[in-house]
C-alpha atoms as a PDB file:
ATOM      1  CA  UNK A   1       0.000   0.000   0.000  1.00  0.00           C
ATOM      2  CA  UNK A   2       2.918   2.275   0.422  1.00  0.00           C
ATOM      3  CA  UNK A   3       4.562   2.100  -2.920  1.00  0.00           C
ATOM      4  CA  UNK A   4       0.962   2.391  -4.573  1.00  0.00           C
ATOM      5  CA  UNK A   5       0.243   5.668  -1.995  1.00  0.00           C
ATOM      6  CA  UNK A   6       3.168   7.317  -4.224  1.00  0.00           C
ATOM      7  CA  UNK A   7       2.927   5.101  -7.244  1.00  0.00           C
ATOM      8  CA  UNK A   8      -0.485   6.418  -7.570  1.00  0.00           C
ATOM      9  CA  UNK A   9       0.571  10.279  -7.482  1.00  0.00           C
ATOM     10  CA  UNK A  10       2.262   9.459 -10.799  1.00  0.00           C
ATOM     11  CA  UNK A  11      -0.531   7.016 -13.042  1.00  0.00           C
ATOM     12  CA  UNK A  12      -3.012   9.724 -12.479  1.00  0.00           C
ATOM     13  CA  UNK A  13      -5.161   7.134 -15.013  1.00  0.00           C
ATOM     14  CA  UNK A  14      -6.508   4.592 -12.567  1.00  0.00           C
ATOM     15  CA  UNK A  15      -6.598   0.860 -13.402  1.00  0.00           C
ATOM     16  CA  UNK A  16      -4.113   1.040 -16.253  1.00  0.00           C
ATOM     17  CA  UNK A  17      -6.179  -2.091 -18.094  1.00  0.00           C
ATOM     18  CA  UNK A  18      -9.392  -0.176 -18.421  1.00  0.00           C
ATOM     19  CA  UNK A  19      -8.723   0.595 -22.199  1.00  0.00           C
ATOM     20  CA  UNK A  20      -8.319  -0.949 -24.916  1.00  0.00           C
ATOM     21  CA  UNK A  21      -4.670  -2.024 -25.961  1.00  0.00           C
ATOM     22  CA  UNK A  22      -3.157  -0.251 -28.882  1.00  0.00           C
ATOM     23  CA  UNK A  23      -0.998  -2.344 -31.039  1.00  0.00           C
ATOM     24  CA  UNK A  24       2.306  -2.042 -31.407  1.00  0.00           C
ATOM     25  CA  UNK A  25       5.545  -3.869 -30.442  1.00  0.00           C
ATOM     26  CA  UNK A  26       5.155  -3.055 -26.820  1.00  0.00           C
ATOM     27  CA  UNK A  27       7.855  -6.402 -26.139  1.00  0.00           C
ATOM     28  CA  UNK A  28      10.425  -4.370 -27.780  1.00  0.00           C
ATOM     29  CA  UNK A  29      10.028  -1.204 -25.506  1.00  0.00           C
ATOM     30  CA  UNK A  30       9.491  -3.066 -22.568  1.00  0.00           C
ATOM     31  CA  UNK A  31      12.834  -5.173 -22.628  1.00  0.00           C
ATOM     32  CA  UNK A  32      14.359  -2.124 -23.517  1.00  0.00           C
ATOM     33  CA  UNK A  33      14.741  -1.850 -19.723  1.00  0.00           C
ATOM     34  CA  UNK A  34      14.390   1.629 -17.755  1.00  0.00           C
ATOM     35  CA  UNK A  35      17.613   3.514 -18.988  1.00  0.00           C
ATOM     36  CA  UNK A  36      16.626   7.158 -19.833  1.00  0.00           C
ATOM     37  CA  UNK A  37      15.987   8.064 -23.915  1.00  0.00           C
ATOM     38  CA  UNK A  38      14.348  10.404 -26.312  1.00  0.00           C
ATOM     39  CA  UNK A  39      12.854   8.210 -28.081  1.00  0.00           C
ATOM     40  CA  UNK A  40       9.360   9.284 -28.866  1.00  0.00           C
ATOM     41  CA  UNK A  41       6.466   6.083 -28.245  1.00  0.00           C
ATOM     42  CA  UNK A  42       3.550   8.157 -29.253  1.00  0.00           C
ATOM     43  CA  UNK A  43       2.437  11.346 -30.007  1.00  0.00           C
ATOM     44  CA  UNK A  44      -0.994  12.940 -28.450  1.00  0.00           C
ATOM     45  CA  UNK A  45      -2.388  15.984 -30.744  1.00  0.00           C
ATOM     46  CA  UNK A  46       1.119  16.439 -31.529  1.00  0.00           C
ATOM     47  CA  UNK A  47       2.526  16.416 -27.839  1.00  0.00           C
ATOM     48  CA  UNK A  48       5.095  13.477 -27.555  1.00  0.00           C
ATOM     49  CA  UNK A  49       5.757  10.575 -24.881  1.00  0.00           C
ATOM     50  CA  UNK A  50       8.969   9.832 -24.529  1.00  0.00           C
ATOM     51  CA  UNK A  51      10.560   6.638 -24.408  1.00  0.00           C
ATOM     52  CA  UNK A  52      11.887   7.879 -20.603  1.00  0.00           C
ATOM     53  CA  UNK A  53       8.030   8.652 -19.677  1.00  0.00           C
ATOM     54  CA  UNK A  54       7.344   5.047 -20.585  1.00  0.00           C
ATOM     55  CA  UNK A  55      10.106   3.819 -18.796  1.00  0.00           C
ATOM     56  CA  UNK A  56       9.246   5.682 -15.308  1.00  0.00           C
ATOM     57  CA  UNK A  57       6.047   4.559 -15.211  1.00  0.00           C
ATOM     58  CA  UNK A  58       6.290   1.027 -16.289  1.00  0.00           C
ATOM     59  CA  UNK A  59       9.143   0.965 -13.330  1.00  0.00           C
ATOM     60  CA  UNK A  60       6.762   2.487 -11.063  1.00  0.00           C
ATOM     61  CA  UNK A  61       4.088   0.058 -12.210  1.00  0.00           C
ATOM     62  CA  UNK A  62       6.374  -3.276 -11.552  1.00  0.00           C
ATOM     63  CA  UNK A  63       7.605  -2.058  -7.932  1.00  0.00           C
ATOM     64  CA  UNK A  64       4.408  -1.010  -7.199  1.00  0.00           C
ATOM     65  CA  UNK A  65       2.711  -4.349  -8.417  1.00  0.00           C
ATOM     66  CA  UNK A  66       5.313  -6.233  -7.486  1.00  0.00           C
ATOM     67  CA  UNK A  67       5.449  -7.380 -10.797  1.00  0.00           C
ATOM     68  CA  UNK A  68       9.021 -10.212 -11.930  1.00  0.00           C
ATOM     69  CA  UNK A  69       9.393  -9.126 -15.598  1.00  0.00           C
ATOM     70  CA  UNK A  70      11.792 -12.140 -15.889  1.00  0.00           C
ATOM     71  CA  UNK A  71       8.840 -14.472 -15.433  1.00  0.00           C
ATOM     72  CA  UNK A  72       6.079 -12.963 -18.407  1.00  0.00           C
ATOM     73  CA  UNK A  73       6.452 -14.227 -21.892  1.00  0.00           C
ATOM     74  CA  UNK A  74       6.516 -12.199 -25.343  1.00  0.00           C
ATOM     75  CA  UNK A  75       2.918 -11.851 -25.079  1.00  0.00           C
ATOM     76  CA  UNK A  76       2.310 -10.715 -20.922  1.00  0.00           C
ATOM     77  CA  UNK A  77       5.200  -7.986 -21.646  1.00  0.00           C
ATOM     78  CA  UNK A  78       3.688  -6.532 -24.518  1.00  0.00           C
ATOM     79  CA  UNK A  79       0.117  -6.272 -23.452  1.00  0.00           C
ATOM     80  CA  UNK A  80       1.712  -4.665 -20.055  1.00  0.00           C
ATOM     81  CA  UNK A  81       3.606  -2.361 -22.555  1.00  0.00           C
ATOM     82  CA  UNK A  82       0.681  -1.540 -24.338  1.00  0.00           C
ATOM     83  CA  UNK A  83      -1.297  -0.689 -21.113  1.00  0.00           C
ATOM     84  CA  UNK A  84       1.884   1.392 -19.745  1.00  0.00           C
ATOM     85  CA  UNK A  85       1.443   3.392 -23.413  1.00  0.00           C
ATOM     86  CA  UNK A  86      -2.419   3.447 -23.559  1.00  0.00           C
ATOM     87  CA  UNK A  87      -2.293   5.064 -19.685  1.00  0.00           C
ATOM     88  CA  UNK A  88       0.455   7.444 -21.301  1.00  0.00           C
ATOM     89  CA  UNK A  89      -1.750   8.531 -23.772  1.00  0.00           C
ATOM     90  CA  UNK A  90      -4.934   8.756 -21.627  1.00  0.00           C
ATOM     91  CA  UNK A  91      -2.722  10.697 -19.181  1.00  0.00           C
ATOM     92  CA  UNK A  92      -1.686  13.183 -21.449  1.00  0.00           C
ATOM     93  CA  UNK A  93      -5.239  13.819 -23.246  1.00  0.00           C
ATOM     94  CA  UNK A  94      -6.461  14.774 -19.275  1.00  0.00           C
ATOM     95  CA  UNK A  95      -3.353  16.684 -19.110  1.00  0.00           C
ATOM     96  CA  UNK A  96      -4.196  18.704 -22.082  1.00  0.00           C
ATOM     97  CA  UNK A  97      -7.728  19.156 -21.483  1.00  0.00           C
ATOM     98  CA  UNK A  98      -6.756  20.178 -17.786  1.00  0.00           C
ATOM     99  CA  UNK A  99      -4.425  22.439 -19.412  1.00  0.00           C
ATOM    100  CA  UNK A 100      -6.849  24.360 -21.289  1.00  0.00           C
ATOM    101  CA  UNK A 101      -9.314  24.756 -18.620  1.00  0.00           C
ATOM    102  CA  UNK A 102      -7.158  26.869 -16.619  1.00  0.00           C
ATOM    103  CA  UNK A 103      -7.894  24.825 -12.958  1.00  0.00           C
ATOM    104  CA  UNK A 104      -5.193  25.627 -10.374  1.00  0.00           C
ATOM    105  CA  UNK A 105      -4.921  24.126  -6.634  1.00  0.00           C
ATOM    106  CA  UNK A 106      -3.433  25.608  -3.405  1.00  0.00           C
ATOM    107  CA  UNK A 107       0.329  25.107  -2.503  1.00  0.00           C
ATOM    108  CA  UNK A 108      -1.249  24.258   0.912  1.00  0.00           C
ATOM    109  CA  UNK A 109      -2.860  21.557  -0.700  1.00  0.00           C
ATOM    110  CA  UNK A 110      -0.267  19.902  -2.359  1.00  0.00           C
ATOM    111  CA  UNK A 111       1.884  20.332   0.524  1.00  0.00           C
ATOM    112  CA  UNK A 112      -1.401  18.708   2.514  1.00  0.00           C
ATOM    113  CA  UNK A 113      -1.465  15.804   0.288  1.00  0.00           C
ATOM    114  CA  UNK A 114       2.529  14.924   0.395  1.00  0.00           C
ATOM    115  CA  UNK A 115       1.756  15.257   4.528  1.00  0.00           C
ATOM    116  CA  UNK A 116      -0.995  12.393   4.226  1.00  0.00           C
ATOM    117  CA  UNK A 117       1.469  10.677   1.723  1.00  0.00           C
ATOM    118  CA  UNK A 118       4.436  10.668   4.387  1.00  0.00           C
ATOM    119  CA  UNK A 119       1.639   9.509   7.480  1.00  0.00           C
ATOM    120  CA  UNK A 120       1.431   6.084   5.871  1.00  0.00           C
ATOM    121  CA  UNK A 121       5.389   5.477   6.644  1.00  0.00           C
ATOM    122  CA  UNK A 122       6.786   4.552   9.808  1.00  0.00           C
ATOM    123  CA  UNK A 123       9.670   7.182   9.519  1.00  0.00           C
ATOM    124  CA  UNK A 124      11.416   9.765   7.118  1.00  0.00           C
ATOM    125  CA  UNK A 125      14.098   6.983   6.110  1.00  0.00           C
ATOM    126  CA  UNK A 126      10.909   4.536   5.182  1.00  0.00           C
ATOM    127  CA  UNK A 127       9.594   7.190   3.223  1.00  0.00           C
ATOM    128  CA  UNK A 128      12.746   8.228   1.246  1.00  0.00           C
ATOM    129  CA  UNK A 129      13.024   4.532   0.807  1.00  0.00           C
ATOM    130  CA  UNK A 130      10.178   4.246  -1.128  1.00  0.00           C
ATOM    131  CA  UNK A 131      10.701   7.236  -2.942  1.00  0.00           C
ATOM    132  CA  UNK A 132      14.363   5.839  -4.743  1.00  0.00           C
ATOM    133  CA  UNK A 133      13.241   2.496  -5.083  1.00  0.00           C
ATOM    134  CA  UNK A 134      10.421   4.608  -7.637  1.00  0.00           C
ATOM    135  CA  UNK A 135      13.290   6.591  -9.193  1.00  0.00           C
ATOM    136  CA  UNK A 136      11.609  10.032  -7.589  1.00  0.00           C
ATOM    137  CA  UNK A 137      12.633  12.769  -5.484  1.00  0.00           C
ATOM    138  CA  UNK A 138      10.231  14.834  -2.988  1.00  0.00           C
ATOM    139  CA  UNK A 139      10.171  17.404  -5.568  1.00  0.00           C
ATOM    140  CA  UNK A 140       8.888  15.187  -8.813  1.00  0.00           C
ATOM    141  CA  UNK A 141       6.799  13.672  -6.292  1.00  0.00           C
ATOM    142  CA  UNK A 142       5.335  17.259  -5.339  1.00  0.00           C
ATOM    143  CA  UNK A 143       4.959  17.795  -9.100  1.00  0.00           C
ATOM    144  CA  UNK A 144       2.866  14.912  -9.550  1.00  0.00           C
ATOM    145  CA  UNK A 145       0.750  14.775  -6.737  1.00  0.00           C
ATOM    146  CA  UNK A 146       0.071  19.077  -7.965  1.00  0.00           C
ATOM    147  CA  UNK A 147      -1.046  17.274 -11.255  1.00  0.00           C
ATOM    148  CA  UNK A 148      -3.222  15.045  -9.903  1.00  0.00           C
ATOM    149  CA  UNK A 149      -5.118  17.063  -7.508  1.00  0.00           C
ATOM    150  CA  UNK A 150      -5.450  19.356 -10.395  1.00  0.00           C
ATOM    151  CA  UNK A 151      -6.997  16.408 -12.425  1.00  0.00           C
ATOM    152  CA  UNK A 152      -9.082  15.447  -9.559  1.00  0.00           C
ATOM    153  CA  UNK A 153     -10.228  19.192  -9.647  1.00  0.00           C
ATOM    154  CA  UNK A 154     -10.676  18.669 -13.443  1.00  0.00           C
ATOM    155  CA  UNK A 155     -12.667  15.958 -13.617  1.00  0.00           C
ATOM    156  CA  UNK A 156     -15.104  16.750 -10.718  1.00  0.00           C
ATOM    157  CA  UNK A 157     -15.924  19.938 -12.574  1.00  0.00           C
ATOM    158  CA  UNK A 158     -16.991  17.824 -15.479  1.00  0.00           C
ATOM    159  CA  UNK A 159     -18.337  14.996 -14.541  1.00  0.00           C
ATOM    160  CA  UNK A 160     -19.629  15.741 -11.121  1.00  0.00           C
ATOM    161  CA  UNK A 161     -17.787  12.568  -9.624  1.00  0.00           C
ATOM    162  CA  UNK A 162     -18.742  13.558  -6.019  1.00  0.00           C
ATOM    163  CA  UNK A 163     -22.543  12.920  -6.685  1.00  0.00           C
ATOM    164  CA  UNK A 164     -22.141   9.404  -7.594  1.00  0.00           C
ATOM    165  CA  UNK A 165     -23.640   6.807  -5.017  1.00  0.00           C
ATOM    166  CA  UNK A 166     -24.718   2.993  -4.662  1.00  0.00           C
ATOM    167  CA  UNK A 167     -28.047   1.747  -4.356  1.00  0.00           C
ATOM    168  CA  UNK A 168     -28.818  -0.780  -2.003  1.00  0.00           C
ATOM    169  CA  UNK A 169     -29.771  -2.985  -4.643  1.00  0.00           C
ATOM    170  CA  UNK A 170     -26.483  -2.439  -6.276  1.00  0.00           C
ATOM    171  CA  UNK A 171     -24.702  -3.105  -2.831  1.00  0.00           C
ATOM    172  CA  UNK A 172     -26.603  -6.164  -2.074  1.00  0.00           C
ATOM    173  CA  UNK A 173     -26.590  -7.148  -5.491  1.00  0.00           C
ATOM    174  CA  UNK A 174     -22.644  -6.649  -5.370  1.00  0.00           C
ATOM    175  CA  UNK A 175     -22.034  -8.709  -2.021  1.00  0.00           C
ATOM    176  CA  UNK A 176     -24.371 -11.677  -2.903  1.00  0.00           C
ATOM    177  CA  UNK A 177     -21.583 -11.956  -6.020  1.00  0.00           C
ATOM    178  CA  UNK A 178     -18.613 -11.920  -4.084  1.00  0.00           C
ATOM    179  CA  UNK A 179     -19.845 -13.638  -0.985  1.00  0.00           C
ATOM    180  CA  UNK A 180     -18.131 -16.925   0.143  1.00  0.00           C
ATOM    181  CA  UNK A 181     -18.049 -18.353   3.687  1.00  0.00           C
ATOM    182  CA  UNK A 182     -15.224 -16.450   5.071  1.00  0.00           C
ATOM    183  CA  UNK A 183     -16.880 -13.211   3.588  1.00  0.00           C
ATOM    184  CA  UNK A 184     -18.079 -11.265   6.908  1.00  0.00           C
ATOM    185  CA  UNK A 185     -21.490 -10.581   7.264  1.00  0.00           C
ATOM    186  CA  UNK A 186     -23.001  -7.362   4.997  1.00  0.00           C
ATOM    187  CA  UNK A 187     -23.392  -5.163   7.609  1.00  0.00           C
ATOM    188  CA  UNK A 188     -20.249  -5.044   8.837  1.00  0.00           C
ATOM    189  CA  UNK A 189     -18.334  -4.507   5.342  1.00  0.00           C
ATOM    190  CA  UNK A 190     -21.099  -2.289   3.754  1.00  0.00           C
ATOM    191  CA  UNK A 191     -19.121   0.460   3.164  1.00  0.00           C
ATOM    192  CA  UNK A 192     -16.379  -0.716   1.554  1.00  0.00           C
ATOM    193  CA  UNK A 193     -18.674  -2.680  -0.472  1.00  0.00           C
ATOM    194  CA  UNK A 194     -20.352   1.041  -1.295  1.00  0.00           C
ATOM    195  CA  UNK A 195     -17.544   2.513  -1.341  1.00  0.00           C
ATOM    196  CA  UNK A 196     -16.149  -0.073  -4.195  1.00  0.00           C
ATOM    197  CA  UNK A 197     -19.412   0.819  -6.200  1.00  0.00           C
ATOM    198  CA  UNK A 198     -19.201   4.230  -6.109  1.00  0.00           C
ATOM    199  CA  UNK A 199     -15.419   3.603  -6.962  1.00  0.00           C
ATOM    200  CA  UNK A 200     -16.472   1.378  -9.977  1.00  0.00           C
ATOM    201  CA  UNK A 201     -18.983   3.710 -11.502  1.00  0.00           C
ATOM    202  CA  UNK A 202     -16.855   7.131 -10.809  1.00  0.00           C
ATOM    203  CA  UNK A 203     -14.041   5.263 -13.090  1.00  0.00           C
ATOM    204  CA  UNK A 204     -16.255   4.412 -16.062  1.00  0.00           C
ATOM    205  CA  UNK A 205     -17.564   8.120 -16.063  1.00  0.00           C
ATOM    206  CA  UNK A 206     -14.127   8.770 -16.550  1.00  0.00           C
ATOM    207  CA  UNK A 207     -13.526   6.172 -19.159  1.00  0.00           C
ATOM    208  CA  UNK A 208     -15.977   7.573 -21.431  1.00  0.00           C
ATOM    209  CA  UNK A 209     -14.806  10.535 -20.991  1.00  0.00           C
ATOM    210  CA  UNK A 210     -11.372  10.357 -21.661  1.00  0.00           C
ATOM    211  CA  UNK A 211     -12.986   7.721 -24.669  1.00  0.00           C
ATOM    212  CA  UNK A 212     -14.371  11.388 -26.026  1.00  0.00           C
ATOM    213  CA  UNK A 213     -11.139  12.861 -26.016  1.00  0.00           C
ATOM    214  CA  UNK A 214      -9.572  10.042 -27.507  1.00  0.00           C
ATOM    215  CA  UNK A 215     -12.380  10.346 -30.442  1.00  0.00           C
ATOM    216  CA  UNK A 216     -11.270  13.645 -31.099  1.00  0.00           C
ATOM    217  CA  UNK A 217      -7.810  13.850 -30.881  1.00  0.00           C
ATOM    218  CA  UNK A 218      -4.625  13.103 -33.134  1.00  0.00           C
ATOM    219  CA  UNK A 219      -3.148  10.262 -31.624  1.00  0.00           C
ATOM    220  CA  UNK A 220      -0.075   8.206 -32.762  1.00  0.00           C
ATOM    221  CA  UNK A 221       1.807   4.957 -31.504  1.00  0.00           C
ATOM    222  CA  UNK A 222       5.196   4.642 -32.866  1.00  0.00           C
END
């Protein structure tokens, strides 16, 4: 939960298989390791990823997922490349339509949000642990967690993401489907059952939306 606490500051995209996989040869990137390049993997209404962008996050990705890259065949390393790309280019069409809309947040806020970042660590040493085994420094981390607030601030002026709620239906229909006999009784897990709802229906407003900008942008996987 730690590495995904800052892991999480950077794929500002959540659940990095929620769209469809582009194809390319995302083997060849992949075992192209993490070493820094400027190669360009796609281009986004002429904006480019670089071939270091891919690289950050798919390292962030593995430590964070815990993920052997020794152990996946040709096929399991390019459809994680291809999600690490399709995130890239989802991330940078919100980044562009953030940019545009001219949303700003607080210093105090960003500073508020590294705070609740640094809580879940026993100690400064854990938490600058975690930060170089992700290849960041407090400052890229403060950069990304300022992008994703502003995102967050983005996308709840759009799509309202703070009204969405669960039926009981939905939350009984939702236990009865996951239920098994060490599952603890309804009403003691009913909010994180709710809560998982809510979760589940916020991310495919965001889906389709982000499916909108993809229908009307310029995008190009090299």
């Amino acid at each position: 939960m730690k590495n995904i606490a800052i892991a999480v500051a950077v794929a500002i995209v959540l659940g990095l298989g929620a769209w469809a996989f582009i194809s390319f040869d995302g083997a060849a990137l992949l075992n192209k390791g993490t070493a820094t390049g400027t190669t360009t993997v796609a281009t986004v209404n002429g904006e480019p990823i670089e071939e270091s962008e891919f690289n950050t996050l798919q390292a962030q990705v593995i430590a964070a997922q815990g993920i052997d890259v020794s152990t996946l065949d040709a096929s399991a390393q390019a459809q994680l490349s291809a999600q690490i790309v399709n995130a890239l280019v989802s991330q940078k069409l919100l980044q562009q339509a953030v940019a545009s809309s001219n949303i700003t947040v607080s210093d105090a806020d960003v500073r508020a949000e590294l705070d609740t970042v640094k809580g879940q660590f026993e100690d400064q040493t854990a938490y600058e642990n975690a930060l170089a085994a992700q290849g960041l420094t407090e400052n890229v981390l403060l950069a990304q967690i300022r992008t994703e607030l502003t995102t967050q601030a983005y996308l709840e002026q759009e799509l309202n993401l703070s009204a969405v709620t669960a039926t009981e239906e939905e939350i009984t229909i939702a236990y009865e489907g996951a239920v098994t006999e060490d599952t603890p009784p309804l009403e003691e897990i009913r909010d994180q059952v709710e809560a998982f709802i809510i979760q589940q229906k916020q991310q495919e407003l965001i889906n389709a939306y982000i499916d909108e900008l993809r229908a009307a942008a310029e995008i190009e996987v090299l």
